[in-house]
PDB file of N, CA and C in Angstrom:
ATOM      1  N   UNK A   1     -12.229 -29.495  29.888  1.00  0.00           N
ATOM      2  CA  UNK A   1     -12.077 -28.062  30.051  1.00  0.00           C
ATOM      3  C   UNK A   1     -10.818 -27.756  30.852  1.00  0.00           C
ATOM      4  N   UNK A   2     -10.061 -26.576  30.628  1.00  0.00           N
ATOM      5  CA  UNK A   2      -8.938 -26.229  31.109  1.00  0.00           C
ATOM      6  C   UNK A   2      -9.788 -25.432  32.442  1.00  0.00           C
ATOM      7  N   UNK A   3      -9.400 -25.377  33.523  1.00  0.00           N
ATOM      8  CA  UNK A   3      -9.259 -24.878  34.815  1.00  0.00           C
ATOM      9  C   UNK A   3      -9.930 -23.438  34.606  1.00  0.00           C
ATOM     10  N   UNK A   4      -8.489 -22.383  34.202  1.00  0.00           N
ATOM     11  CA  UNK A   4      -8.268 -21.232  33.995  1.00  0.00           C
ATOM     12  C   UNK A   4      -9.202 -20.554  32.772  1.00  0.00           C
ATOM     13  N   UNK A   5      -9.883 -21.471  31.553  1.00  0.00           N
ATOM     14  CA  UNK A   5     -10.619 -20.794  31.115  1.00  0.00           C
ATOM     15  C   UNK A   5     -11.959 -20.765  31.803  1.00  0.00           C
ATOM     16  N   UNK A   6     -12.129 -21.485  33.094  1.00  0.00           N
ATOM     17  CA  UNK A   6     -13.681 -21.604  33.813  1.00  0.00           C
ATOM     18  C   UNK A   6     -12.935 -20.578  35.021  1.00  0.00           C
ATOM     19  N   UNK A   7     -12.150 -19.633  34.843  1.00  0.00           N
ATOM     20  CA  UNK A   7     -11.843 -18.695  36.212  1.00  0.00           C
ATOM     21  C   UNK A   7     -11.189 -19.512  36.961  1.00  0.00           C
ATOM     22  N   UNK A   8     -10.893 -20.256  37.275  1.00  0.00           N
ATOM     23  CA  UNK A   8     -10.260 -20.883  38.605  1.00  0.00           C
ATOM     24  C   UNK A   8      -8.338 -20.800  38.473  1.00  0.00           C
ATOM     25  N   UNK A   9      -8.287 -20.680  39.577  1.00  0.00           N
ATOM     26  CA  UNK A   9      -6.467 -20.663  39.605  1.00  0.00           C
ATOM     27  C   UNK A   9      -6.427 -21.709  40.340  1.00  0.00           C
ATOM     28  N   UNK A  10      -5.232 -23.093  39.511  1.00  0.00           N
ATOM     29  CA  UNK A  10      -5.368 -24.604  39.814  1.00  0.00           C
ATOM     30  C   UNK A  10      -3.765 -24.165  40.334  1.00  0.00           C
ATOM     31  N   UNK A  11      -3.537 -24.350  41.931  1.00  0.00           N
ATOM     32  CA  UNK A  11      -2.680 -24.958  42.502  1.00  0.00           C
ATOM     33  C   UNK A  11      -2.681 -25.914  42.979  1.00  0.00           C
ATOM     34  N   UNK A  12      -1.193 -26.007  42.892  1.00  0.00           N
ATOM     35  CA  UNK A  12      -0.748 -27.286  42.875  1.00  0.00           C
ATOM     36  C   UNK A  12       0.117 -27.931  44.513  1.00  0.00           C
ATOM     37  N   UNK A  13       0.246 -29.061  45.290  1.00  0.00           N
ATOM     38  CA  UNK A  13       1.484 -28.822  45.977  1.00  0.00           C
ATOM     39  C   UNK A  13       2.234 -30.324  45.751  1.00  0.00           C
ATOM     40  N   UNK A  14       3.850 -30.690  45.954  1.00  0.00           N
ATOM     41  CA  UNK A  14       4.392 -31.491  46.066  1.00  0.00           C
ATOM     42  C   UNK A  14       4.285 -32.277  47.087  1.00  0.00           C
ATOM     43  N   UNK A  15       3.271 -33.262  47.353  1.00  0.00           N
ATOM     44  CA  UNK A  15       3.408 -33.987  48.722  1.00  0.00           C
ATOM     45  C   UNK A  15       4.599 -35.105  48.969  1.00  0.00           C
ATOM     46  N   UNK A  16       5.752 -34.848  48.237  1.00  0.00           N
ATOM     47  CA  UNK A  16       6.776 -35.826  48.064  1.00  0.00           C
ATOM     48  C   UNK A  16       7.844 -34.758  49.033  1.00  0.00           C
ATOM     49  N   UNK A  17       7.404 -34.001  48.470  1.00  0.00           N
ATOM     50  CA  UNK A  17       8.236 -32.180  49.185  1.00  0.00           C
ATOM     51  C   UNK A  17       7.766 -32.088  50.728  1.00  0.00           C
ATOM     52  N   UNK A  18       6.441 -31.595  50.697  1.00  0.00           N
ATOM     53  CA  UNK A  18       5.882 -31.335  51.892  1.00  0.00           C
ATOM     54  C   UNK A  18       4.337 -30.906  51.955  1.00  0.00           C
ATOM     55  N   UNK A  19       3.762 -31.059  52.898  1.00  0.00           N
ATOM     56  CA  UNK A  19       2.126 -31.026  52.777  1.00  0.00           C
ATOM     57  C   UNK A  19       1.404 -29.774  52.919  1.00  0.00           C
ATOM     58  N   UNK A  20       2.376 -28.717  52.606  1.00  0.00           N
ATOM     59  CA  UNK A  20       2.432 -27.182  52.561  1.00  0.00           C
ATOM     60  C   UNK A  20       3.145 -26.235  50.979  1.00  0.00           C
ATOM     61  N   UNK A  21       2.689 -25.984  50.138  1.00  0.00           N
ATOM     62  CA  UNK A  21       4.309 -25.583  49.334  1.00  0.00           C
ATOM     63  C   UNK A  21       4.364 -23.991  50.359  1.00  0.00           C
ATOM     64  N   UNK A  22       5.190 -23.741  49.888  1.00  0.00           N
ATOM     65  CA  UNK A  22       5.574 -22.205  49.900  1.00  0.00           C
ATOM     66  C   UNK A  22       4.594 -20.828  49.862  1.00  0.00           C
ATOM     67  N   UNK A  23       3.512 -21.417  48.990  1.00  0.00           N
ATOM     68  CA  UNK A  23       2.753 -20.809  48.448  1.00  0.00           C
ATOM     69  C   UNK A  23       1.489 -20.547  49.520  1.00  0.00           C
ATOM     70  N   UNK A  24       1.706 -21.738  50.276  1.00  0.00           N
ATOM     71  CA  UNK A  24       0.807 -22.156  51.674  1.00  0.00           C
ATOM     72  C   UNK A  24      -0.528 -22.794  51.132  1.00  0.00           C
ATOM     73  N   UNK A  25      -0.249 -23.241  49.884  1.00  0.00           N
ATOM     74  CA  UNK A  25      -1.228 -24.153  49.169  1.00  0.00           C
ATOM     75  C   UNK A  25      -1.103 -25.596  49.944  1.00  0.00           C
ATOM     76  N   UNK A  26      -2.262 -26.419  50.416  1.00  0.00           N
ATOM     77  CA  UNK A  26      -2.374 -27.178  50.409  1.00  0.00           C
ATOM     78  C   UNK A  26      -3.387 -27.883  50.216  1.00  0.00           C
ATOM     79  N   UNK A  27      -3.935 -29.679  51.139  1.00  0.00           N
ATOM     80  CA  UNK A  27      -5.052 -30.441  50.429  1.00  0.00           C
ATOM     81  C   UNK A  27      -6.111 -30.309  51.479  1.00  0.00           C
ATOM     82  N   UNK A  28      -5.622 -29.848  52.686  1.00  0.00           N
ATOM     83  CA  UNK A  28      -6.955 -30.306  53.619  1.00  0.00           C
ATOM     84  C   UNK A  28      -8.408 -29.735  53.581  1.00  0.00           C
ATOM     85  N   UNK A  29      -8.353 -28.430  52.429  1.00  0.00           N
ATOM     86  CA  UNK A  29      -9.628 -27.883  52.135  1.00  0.00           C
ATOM     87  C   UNK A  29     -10.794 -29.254  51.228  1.00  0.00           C
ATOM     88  N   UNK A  30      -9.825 -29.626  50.435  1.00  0.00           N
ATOM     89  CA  UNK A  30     -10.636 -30.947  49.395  1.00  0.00           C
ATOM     90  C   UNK A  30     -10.259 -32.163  50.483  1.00  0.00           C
ATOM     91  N   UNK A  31      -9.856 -32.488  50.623  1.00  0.00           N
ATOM     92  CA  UNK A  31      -9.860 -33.718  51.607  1.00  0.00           C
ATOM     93  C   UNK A  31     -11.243 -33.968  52.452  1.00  0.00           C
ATOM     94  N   UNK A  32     -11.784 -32.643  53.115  1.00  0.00           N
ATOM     95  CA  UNK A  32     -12.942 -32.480  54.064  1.00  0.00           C
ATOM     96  C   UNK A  32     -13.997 -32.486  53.224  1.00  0.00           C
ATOM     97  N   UNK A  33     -13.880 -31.556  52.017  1.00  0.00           N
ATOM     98  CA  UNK A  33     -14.909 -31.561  51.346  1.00  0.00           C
ATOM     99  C   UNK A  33     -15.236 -32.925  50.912  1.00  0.00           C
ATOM    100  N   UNK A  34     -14.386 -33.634  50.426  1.00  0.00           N
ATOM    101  CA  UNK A  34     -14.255 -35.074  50.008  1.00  0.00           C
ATOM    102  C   UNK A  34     -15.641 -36.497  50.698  1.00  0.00           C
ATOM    103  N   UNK A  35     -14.616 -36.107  52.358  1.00  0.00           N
ATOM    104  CA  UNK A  35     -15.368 -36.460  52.847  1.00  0.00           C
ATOM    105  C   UNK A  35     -16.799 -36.458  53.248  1.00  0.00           C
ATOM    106  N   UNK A  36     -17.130 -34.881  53.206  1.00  0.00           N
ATOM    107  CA  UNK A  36     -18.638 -34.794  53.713  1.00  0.00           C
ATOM    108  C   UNK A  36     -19.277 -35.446  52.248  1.00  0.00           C
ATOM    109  N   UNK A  37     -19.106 -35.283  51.025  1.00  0.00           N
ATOM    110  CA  UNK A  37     -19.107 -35.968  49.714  1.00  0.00           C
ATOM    111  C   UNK A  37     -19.656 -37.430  50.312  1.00  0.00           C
ATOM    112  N   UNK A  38     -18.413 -38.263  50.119  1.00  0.00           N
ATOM    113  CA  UNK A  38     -18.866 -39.480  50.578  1.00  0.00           C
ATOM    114  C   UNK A  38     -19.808 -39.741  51.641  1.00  0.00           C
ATOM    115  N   UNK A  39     -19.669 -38.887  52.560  1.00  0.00           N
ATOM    116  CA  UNK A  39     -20.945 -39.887  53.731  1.00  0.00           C
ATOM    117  C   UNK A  39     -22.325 -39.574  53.017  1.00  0.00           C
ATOM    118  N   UNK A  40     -22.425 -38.170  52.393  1.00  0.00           N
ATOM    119  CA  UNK A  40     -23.791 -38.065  51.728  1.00  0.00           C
ATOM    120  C   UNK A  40     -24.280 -39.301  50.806  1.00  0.00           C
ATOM    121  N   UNK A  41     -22.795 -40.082  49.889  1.00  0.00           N
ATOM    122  CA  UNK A  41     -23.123 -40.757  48.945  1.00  0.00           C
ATOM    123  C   UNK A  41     -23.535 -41.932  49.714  1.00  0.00           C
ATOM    124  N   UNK A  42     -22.513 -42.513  50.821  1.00  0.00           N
ATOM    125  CA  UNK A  42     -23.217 -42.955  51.991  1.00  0.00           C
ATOM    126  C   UNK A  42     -24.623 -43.156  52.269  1.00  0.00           C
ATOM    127  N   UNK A  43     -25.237 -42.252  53.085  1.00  0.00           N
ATOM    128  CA  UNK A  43     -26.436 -41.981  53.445  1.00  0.00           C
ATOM    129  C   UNK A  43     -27.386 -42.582  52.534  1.00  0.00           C
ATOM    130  N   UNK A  44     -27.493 -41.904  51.253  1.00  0.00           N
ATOM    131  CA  UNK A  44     -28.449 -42.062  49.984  1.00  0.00           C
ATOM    132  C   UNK A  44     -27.806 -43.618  49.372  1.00  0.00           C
ATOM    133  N   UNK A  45     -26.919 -44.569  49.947  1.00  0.00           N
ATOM    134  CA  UNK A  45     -26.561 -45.506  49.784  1.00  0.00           C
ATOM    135  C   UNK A  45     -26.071 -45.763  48.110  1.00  0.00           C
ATOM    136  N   UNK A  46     -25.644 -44.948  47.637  1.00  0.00           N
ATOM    137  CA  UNK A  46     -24.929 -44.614  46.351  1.00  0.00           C
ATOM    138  C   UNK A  46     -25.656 -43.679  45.436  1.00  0.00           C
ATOM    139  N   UNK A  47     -25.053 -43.432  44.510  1.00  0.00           N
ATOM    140  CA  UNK A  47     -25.310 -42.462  43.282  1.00  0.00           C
ATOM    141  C   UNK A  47     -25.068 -43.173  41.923  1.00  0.00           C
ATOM    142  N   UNK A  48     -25.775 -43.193  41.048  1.00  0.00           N
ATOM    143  CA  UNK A  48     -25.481 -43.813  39.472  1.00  0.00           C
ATOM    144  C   UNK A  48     -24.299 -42.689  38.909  1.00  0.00           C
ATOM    145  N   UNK A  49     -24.374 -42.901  38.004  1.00  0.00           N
ATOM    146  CA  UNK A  49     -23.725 -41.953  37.006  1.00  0.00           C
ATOM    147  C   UNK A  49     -24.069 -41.103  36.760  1.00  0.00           C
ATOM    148  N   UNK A  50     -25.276 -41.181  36.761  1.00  0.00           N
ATOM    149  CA  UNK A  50     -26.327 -40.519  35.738  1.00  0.00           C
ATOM    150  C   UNK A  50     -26.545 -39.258  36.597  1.00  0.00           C
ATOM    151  N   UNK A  51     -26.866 -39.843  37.992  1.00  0.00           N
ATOM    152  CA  UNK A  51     -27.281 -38.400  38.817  1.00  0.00           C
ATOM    153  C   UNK A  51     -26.197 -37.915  39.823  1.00  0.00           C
ATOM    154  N   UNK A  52     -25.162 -38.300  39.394  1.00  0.00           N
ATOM    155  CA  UNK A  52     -23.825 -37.754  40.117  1.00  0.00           C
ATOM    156  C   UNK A  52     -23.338 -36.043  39.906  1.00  0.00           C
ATOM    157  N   UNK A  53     -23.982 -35.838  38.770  1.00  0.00           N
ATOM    158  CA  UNK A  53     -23.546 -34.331  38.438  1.00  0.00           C
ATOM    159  C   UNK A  53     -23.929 -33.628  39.444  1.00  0.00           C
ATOM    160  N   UNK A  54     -25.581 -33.766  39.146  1.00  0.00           N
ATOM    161  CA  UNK A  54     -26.743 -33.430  39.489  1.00  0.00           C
ATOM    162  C   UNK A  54     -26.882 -33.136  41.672  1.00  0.00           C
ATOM    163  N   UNK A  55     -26.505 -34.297  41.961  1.00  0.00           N
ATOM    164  CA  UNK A  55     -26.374 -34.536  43.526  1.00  0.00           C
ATOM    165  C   UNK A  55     -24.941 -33.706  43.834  1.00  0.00           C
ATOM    166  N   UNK A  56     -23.415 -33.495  43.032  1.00  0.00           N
ATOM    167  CA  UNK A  56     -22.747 -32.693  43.404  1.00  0.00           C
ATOM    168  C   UNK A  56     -22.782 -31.066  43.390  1.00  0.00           C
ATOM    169  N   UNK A  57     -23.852 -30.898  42.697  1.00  0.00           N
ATOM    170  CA  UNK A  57     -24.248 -29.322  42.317  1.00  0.00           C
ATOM    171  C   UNK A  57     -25.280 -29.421  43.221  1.00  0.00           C
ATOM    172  N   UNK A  58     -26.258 -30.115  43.605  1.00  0.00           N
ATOM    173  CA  UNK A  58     -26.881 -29.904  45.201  1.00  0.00           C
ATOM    174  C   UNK A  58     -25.891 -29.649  45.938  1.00  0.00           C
ATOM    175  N   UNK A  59     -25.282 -30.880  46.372  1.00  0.00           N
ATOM    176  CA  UNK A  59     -24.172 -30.293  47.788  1.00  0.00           C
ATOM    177  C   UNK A  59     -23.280 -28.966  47.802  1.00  0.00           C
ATOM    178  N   UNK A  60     -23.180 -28.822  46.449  1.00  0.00           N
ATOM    179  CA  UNK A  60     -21.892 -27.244  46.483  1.00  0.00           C
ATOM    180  C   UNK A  60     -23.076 -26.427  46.231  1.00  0.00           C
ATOM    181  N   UNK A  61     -24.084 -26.341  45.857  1.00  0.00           N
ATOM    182  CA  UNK A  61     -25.313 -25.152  46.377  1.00  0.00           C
ATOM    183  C   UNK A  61     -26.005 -25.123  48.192  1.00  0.00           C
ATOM    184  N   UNK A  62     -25.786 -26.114  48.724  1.00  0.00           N
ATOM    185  CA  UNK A  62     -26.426 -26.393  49.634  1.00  0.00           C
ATOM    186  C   UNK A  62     -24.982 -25.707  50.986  1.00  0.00           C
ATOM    187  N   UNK A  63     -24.058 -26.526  50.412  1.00  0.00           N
ATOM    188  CA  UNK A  63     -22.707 -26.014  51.360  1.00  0.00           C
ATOM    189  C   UNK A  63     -22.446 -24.425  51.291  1.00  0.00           C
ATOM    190  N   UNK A  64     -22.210 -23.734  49.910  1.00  0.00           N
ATOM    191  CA  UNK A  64     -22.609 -22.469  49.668  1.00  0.00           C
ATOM    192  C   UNK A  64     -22.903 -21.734  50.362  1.00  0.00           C
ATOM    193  N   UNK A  65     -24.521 -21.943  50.457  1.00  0.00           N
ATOM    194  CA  UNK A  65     -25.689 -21.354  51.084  1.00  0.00           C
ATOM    195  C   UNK A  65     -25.293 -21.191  53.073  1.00  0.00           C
ATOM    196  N   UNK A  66     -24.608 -21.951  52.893  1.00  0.00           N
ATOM    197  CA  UNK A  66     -24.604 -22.907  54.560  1.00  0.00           C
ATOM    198  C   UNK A  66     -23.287 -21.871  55.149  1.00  0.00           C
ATOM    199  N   UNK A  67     -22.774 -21.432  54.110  1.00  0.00           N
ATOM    200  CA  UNK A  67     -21.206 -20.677  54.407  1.00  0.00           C
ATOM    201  C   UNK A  67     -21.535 -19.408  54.250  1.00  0.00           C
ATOM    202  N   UNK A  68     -22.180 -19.333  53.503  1.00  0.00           N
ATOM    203  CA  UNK A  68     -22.865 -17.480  53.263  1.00  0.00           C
ATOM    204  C   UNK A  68     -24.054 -17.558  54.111  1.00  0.00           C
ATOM    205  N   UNK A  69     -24.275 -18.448  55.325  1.00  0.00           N
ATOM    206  CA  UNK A  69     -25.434 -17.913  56.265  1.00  0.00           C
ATOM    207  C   UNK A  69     -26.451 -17.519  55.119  1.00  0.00           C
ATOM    208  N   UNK A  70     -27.168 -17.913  53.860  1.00  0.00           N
ATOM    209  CA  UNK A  70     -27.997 -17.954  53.517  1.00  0.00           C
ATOM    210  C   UNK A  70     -29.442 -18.487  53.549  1.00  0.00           C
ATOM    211  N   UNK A  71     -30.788 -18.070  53.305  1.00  0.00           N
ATOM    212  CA  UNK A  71     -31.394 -18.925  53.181  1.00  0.00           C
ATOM    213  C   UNK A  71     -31.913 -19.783  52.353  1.00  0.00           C
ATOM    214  N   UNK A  72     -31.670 -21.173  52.547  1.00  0.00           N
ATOM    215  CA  UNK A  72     -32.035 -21.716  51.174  1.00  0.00           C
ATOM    216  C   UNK A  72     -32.588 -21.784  50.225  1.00  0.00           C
ATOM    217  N   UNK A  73     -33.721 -21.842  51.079  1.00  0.00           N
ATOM    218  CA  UNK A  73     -34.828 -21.349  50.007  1.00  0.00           C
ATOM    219  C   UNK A  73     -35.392 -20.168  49.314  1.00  0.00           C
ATOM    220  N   UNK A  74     -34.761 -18.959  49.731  1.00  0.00           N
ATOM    221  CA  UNK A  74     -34.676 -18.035  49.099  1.00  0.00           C
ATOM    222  C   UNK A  74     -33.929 -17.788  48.307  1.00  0.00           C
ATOM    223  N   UNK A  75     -32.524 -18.161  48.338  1.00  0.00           N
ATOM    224  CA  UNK A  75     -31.827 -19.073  47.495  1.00  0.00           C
ATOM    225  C   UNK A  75     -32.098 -19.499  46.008  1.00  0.00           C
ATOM    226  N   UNK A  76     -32.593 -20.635  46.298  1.00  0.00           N
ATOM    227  CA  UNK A  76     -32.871 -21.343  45.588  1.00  0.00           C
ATOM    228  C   UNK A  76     -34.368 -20.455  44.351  1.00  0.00           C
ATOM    229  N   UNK A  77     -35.028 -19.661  45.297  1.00  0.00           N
ATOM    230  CA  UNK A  77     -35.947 -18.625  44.034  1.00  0.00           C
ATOM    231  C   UNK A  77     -35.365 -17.915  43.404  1.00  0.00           C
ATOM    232  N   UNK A  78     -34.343 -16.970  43.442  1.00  0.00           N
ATOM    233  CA  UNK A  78     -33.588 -16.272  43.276  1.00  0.00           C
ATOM    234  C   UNK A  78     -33.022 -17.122  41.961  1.00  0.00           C
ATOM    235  N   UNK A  79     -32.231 -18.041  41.739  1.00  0.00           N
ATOM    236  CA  UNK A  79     -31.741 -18.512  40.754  1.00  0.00           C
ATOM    237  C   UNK A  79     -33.126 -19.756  40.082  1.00  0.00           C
ATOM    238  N   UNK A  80     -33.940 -19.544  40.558  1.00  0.00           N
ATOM    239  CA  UNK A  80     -35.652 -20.307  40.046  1.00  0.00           C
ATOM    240  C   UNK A  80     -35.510 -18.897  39.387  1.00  0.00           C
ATOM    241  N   UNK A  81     -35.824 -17.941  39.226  1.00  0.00           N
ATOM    242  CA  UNK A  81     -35.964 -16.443  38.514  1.00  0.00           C
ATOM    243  C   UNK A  81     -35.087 -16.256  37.623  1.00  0.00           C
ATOM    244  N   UNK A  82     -34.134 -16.449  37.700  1.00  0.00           N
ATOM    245  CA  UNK A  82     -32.947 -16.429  36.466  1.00  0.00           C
ATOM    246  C   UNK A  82     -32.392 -17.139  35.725  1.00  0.00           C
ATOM    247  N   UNK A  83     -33.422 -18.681  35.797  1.00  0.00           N
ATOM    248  CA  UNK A  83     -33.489 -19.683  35.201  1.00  0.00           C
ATOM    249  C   UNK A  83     -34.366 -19.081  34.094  1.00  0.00           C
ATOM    250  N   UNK A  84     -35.704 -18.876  34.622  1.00  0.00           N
ATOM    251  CA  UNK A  84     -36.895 -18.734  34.375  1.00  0.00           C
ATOM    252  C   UNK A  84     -36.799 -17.839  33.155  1.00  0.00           C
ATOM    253  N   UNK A  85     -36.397 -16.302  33.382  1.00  0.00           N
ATOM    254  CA  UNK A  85     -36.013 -15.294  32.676  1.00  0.00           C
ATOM    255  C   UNK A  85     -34.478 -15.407  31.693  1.00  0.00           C
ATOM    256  N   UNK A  86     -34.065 -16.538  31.472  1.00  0.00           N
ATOM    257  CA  UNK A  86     -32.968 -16.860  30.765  1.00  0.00           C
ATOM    258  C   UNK A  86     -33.151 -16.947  29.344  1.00  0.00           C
TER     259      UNK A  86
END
């Protein structure tokens, strides 16, 4: 899938250039995310293939939730309901 037909605007920066472009795009937003990534995969002492999708759409629902001061589990009914009714 292309980026831009799923909504997203894919910048880019030159780290040969500098670890900033112009644009004030840079990596340290995915870098962190990266990391909290791995220690989870860590923790649960790996992930197959199989349930790698699955465990990264937990963590970006769970981080989400965690950034919008949400509650999870209310959350989580809320799109249980619009599953449901789909």
């Amino acid at each position: 899938h292309n980026l831009s037909t799923l909504g997203y605007n894919h910048l880019t920066v030159n780290h040969s250039i500098s670890f900033v472009s112009l644009e004030g795009v840079h990596t340290q937003m995915i870098e962190g995310v990266w990391s909290q990534v791995k220690a989870m995969i860590k923790v649960h002492h790996g992930w197959t293939a199989k349930d790698l999708p699955g465990q990264l759409d937990q963590f970006s629902f769970q981080r989400e939730c965690k950034a919008n001061h949400d509650n999870i589990i209310l959350e989580f009914f809320k799109l249980l309901h619009v599953v449901t009714f789909y």
